[in-house]
Protein backbone atom coordinates (compact mmCIF):
# COMPACT_ATOMS: atom_id res chain seq x y z
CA UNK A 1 23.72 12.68 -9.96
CA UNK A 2 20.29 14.02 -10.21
CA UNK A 3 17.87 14.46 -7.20
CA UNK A 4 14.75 12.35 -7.33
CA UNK A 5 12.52 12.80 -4.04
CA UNK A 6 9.51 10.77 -3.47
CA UNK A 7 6.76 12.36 -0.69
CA UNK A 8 5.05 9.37 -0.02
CA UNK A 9 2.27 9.22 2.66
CA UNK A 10 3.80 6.68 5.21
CA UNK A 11 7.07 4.94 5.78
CA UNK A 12 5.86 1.39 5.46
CA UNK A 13 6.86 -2.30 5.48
CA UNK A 14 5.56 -2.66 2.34
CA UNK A 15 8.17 0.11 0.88
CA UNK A 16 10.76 -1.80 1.69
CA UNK A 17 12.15 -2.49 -2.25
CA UNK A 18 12.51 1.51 -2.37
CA UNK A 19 14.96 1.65 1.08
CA UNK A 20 16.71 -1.22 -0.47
CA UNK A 21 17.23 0.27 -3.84
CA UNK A 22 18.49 3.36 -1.50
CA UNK A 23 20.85 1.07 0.45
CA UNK A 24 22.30 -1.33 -2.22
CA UNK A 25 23.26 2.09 -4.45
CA UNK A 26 20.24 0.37 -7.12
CA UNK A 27 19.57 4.24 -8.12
CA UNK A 28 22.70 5.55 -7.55
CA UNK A 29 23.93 2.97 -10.33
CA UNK A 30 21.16 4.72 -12.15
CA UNK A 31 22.21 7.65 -11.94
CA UNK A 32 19.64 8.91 -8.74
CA UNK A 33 20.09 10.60 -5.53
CA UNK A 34 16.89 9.16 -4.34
CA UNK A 35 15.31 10.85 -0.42
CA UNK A 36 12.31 10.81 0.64
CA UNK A 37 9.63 12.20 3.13
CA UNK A 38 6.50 11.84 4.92
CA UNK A 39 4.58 15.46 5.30
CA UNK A 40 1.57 15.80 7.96
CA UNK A 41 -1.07 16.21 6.74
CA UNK A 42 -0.34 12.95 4.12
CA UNK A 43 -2.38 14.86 1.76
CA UNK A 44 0.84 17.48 1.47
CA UNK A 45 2.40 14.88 -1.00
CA UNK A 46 0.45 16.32 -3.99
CA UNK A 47 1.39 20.00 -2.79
CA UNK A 48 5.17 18.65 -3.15
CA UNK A 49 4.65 17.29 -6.60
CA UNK A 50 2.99 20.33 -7.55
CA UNK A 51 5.27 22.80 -6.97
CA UNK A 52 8.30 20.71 -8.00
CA UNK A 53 9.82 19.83 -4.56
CA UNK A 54 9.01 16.10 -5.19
CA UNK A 55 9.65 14.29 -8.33
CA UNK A 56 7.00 11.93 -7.39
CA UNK A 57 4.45 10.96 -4.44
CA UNK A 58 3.92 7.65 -2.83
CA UNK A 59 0.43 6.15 -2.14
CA UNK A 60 -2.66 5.02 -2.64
CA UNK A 61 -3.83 5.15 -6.84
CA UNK A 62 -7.44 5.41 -5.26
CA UNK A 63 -5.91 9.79 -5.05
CA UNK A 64 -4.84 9.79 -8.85
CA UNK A 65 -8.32 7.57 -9.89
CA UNK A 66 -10.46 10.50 -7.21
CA UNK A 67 -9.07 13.63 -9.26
CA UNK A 68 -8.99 11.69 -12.82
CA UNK A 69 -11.52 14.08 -14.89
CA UNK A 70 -11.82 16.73 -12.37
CA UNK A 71 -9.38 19.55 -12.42
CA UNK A 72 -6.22 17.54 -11.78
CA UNK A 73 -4.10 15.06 -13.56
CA UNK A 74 -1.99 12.84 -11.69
CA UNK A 75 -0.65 9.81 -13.19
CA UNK A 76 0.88 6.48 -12.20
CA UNK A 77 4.09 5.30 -13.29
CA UNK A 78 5.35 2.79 -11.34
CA UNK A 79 4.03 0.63 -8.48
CA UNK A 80 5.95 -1.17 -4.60
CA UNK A 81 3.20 -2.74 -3.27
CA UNK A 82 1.03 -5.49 -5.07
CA UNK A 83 -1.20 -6.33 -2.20
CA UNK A 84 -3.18 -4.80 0.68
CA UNK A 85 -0.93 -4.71 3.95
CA UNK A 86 -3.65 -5.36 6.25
CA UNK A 87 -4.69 -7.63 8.53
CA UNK A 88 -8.42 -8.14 10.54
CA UNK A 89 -8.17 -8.45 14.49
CA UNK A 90 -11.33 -10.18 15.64
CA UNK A 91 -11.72 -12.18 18.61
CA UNK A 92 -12.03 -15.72 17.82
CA UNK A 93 -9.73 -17.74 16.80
CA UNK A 94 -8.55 -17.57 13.04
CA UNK A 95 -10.26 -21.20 12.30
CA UNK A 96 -13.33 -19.36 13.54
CA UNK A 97 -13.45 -16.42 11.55
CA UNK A 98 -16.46 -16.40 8.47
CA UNK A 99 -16.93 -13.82 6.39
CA UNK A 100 -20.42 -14.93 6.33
CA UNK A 101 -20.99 -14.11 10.05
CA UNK A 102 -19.93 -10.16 9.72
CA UNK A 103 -23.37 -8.75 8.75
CA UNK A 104 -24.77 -7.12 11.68
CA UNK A 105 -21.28 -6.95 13.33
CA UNK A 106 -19.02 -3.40 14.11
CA UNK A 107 -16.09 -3.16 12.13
CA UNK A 108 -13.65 -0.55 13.43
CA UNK A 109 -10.91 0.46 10.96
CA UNK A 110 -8.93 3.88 10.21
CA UNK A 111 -9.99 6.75 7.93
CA UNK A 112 -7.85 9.75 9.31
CA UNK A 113 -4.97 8.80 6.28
CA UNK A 114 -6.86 8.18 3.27
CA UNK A 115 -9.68 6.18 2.20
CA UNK A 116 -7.90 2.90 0.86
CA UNK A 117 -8.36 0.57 4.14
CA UNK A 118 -12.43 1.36 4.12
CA UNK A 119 -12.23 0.98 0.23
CA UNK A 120 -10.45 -2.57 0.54
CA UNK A 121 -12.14 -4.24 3.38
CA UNK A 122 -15.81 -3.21 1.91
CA UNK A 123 -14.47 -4.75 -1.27
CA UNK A 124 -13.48 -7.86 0.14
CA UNK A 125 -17.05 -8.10 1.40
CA UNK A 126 -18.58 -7.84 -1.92
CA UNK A 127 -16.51 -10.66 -3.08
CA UNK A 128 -17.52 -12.69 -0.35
CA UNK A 129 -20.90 -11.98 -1.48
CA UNK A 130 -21.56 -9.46 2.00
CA UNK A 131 -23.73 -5.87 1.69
CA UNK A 132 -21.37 -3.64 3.16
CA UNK A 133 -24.65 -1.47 4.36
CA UNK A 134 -25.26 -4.64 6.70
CA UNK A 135 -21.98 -4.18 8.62
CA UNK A 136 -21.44 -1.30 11.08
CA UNK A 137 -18.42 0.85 10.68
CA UNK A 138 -16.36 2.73 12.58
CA UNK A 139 -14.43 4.93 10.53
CA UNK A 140 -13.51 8.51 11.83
CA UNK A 141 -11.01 7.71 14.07
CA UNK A 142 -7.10 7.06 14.19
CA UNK A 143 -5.61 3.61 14.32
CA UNK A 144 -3.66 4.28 17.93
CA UNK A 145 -6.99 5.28 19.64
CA UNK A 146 -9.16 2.19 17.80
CA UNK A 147 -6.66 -0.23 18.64
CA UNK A 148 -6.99 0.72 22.22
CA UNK A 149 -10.57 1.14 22.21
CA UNK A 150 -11.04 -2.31 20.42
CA UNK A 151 -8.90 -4.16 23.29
CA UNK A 152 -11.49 -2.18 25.77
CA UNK A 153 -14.53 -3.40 24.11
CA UNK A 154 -15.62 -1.25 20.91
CA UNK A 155 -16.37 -3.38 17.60
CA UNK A 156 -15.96 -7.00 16.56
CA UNK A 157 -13.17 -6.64 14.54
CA UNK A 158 -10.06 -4.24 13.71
CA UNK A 159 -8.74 -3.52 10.56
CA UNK A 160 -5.13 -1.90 10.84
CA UNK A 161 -1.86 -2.36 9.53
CA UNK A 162 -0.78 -6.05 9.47
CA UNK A 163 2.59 -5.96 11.51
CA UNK A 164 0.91 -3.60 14.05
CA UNK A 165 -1.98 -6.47 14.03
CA UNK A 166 0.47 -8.44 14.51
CA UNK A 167 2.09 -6.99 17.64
CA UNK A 168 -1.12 -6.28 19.28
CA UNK A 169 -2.76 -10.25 18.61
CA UNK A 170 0.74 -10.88 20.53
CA UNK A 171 0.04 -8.77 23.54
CA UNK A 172 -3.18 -10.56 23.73
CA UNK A 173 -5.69 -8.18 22.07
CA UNK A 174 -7.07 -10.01 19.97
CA UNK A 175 -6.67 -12.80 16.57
CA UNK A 176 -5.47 -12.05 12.96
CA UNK A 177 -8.27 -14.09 12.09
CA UNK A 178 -7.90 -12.74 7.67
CA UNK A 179 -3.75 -11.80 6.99
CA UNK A 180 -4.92 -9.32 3.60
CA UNK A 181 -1.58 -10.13 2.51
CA UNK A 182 -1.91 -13.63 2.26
CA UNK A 183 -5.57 -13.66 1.56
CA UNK A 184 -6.99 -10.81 0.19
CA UNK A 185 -5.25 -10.95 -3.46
CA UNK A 186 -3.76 -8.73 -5.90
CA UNK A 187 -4.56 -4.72 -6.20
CA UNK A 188 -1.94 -1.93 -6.97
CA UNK A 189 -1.39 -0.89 -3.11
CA UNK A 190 1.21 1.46 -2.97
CA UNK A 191 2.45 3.40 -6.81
CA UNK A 192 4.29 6.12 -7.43
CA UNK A 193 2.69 8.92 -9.21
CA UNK A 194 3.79 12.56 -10.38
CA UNK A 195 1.60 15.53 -11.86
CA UNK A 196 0.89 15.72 -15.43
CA UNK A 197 2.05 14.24 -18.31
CA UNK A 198 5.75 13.42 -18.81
CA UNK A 199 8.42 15.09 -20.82
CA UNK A 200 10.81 13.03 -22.03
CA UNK A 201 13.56 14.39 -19.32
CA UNK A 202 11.18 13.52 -16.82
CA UNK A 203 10.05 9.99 -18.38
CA UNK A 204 13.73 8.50 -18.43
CA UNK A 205 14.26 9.87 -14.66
CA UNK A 206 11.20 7.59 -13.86
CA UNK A 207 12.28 4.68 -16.35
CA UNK A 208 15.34 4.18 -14.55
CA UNK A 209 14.06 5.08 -11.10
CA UNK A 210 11.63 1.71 -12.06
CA UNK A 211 14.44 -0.04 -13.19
CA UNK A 212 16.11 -0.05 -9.82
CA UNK A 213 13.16 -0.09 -7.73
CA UNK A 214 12.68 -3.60 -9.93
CA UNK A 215 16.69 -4.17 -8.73
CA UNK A 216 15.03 -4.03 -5.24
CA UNK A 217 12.31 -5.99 -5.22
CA UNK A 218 14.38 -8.90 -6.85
CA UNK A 219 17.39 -8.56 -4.34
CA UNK A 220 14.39 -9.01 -1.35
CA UNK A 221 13.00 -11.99 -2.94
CA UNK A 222 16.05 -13.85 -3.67
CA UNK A 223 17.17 -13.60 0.21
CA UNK A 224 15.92 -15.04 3.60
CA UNK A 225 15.05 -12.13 5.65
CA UNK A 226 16.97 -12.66 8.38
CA UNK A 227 19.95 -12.36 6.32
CA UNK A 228 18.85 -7.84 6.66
CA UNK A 229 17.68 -8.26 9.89
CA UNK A 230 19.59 -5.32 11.51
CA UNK A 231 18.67 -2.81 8.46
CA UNK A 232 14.74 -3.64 9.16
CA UNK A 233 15.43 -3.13 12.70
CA UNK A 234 16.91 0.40 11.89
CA UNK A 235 14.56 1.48 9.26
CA UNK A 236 11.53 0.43 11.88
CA UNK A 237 12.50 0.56 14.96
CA UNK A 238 8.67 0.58 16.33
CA UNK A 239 8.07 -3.18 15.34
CA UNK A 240 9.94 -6.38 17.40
CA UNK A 241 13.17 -7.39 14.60
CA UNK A 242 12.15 -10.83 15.02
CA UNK A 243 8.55 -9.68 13.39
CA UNK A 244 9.96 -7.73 10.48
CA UNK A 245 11.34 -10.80 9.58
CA UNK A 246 8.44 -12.80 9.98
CA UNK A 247 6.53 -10.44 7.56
CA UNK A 248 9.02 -9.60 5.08
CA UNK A 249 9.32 -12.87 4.32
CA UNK A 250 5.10 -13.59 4.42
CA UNK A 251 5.27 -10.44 2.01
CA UNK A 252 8.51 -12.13 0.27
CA UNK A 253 5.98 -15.52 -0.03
CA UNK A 254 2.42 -14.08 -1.04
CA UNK A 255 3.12 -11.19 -3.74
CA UNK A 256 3.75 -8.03 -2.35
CA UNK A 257 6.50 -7.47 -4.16
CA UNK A 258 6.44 -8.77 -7.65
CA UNK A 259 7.46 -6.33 -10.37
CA UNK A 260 7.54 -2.39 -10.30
CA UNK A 261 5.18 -2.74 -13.31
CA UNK A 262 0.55 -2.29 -12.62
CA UNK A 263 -0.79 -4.84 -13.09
CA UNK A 264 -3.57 -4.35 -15.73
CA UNK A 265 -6.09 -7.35 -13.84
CA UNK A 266 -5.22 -5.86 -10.56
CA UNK A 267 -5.68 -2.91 -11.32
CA UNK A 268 -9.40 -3.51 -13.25
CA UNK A 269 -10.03 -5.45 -9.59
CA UNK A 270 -8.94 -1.91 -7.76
CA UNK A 271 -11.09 0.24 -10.06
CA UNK A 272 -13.79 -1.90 -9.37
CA UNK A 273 -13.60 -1.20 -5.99
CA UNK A 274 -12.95 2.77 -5.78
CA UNK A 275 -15.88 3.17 -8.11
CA UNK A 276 -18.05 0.95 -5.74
CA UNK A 277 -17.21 3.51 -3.10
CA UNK A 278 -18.15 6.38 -4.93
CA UNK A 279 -14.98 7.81 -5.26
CA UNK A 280 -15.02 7.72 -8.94
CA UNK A 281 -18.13 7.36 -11.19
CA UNK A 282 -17.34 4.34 -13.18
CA UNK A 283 -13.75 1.99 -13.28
CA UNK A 284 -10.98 4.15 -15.45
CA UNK A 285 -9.58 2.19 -18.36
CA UNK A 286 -5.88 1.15 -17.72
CA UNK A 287 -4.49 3.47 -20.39
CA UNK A 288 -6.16 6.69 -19.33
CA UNK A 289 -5.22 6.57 -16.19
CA UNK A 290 -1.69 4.61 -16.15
CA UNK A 291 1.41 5.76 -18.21
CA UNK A 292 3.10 2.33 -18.82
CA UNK A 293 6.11 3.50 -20.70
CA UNK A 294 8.65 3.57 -17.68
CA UNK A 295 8.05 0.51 -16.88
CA UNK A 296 7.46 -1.20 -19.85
CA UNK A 297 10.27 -3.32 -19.44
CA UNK A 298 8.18 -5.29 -17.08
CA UNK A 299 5.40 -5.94 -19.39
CA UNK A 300 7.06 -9.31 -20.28
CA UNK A 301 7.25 -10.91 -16.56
C-alpha cells in the first residue's frame, strides 16, 4: 500500500468525494493509503509538498496560477470542487436581492485564508456588469469575527461559507439572498496540486488517486443524502446533520461534484478572474498550467 497524503487548506463540505473515497476503501482498491491534514498557517500546504511530506496539496488553483512564471512550479492534476461554496448574507429577503443595487454598498467577506472568496465575488460583479471599485469591501478580517460584526451592524452583505450562511440566516442574522453554488456557475474551486513536473512513479500514484476520487464523486451522486447522514455528522460535527444533508444534496443537484477532471471552460472563466485581480498578469493557457494526463480518463464525460 503506498502512502498518499494530501495537505489541503480546510476540511470542507465541498471535499466530501475525497472522505468518501477514504471511507468506501475507493483508494485502497487502488492501491492508496490516503490521510490528510490541515496545517495553520494554510499556506504550510506548499511547505509539505515541498519537502516531500505531502504527495499533494488541496486548494485554491488561484496559488498554482500566483507562482506560475515566478520561481515556483506547482501544477494541477486533479480537481473536488466544480463550483464556489459560498453563499451572500444580506438583509432583505432573497426575492429582494439585485446585483444592480450593490454599488455604493459594504461588502464584508474573509481574506485571512487565501484570496479566492474576494477573487470570486468581485468576479461575479463584473459579470453582472458591476465596477468592483464602486462597492466597499471589507476584507482583512476572519469570517468568525465578520459574521458577528455583520449581525451587529457592519456592511450590507456577508460573504462566507455557504453552510455556515446557512446556519447563521437560521439564527436570524440575516438572508442567503445569492446560494454561489446554485448560482454563481462553474470554476475549478478546490484541485489538487503537487510541485513540479511528474515522473512517471509519481503520475500513476495521481492517475489512480483520480480514478477513485472519480469512484467518490459518482457514489455521492447516485445516493440521497440522508442515506450518510451519520458519516456527515461525524466528519462535521460543527454544522446541524439535518443541514449537511440539505447541502450535500444542493451540491449533489447544482455541480459541485461532477468529474475529478478541470474543466478547460471553467477554468478559462477562473483565469479570467485571477488575472482581473492582479494576481497574475494575463489568463494562463490550460496546458501550461494544467497536467491533464491523470485524469484523462475524464476527458470523454
Amino acid at each position: 500500500m503506498q502512502t498518499f497524503h494530501v495537505s489541503a487548506t480546510g476540511h470542507s463540505l465541498n471535499y466530501l468525494p475525497e472522505y468518501i473515497a477514504v471511507r468506501q476503501g475507493f483508494f485502497a482498491e487502488e492501491g492508496l493509503a490516503v490521510t490528510a491534514s490541515v496545517p495553520s498557517p494554510w499556506d504550510l500546504v506548499l511547505s509539505d509538498i515541498g519537502s516531500g511530506s505531502a504527495a499533494a496539496a488541496l486548494g485554491g488553483i488561484w496559488v498554482p496560477s500566483m507562482f506560475f512564471g515566478r520561481g515556483k512550479r506547482y501544477t494541477p492534476f486533479a480537481q473536488v470542487a466544480a463550483r464556489a461554496p459560498l453563499a451572500i448574507v444580506g438583509r432583505e429577503k432573497p426575492e429582494d436581492f439585485d446585483w444592480q443595487a450593490m454599488p455604493g454598498k459594504v461588502v464584508a467577506m474573509k481574506g485571512s485564508n487565501g484570496a479566492s472568496v474576494g477573487l470570486f465575488t468581485k468576479l461575479l460583479m463584473r459579470e453582472h456588469g458591476i465596477d468592483p471599485l464602486a462597492v466597499g469591501f471589507v476584507q482583512d478580517l476572519d469570517g468568525k469575527m465578520l459574521s458577528d460584526l455583520f449581525v451587529g451592524g457592519m456592511a450590507d452583505y456577508l460573504v462566507i461559507d455557504y453552510p455556515s450562511a446557512m446556519t447563521l440566516a437560521a439564527a436570524g442574522g440575516g438572508h442567503v439572498v445569492a446560494p454561489l453554488p446554485v448560482t454563481g456557475g462553474n470554476v475549478p474551486w478546490s484541485v489538487y496540486y503537487a510541485e513540479g513536473e511528474s515522473d512517471e512513479a509519481r503520475l500513476e500514484a495521481q492517475t489512480r488517486f483520480a480514478r477513485a476520487l472519480g469512484r467518490g464523486m459518482d457514489w455521492i451522486l447516485a445516493r440521497e443524502a440522508g442515506e450518510y447522514r451519520d458519516f456527515l455528522a461525524k466528519t462535521f460535527p460543527k454544522f446541524a446533520p439535518d443541514l449537511l444533508v440539505q447541502l450535500t444534496n444542493v451540491y449533489r443537484a447544482n455541480g459541485m461534484w461532477t468529474t475529478p477532471r478541470i474543466d478547460p471552460d471553467a477554468y478559462a472563466r477562473w483565469q479570467q478572474g485571477i488575472a482581473d485581480g492582479h494576481l497574475t498578469k494575463a489568463p494562463i493557457a490550460y496546458d501550461d498550467l494544467i497536467d491533464a494526463r491523470p485524469t484523462a480518463a475524464f476527458a470523454g464525460e
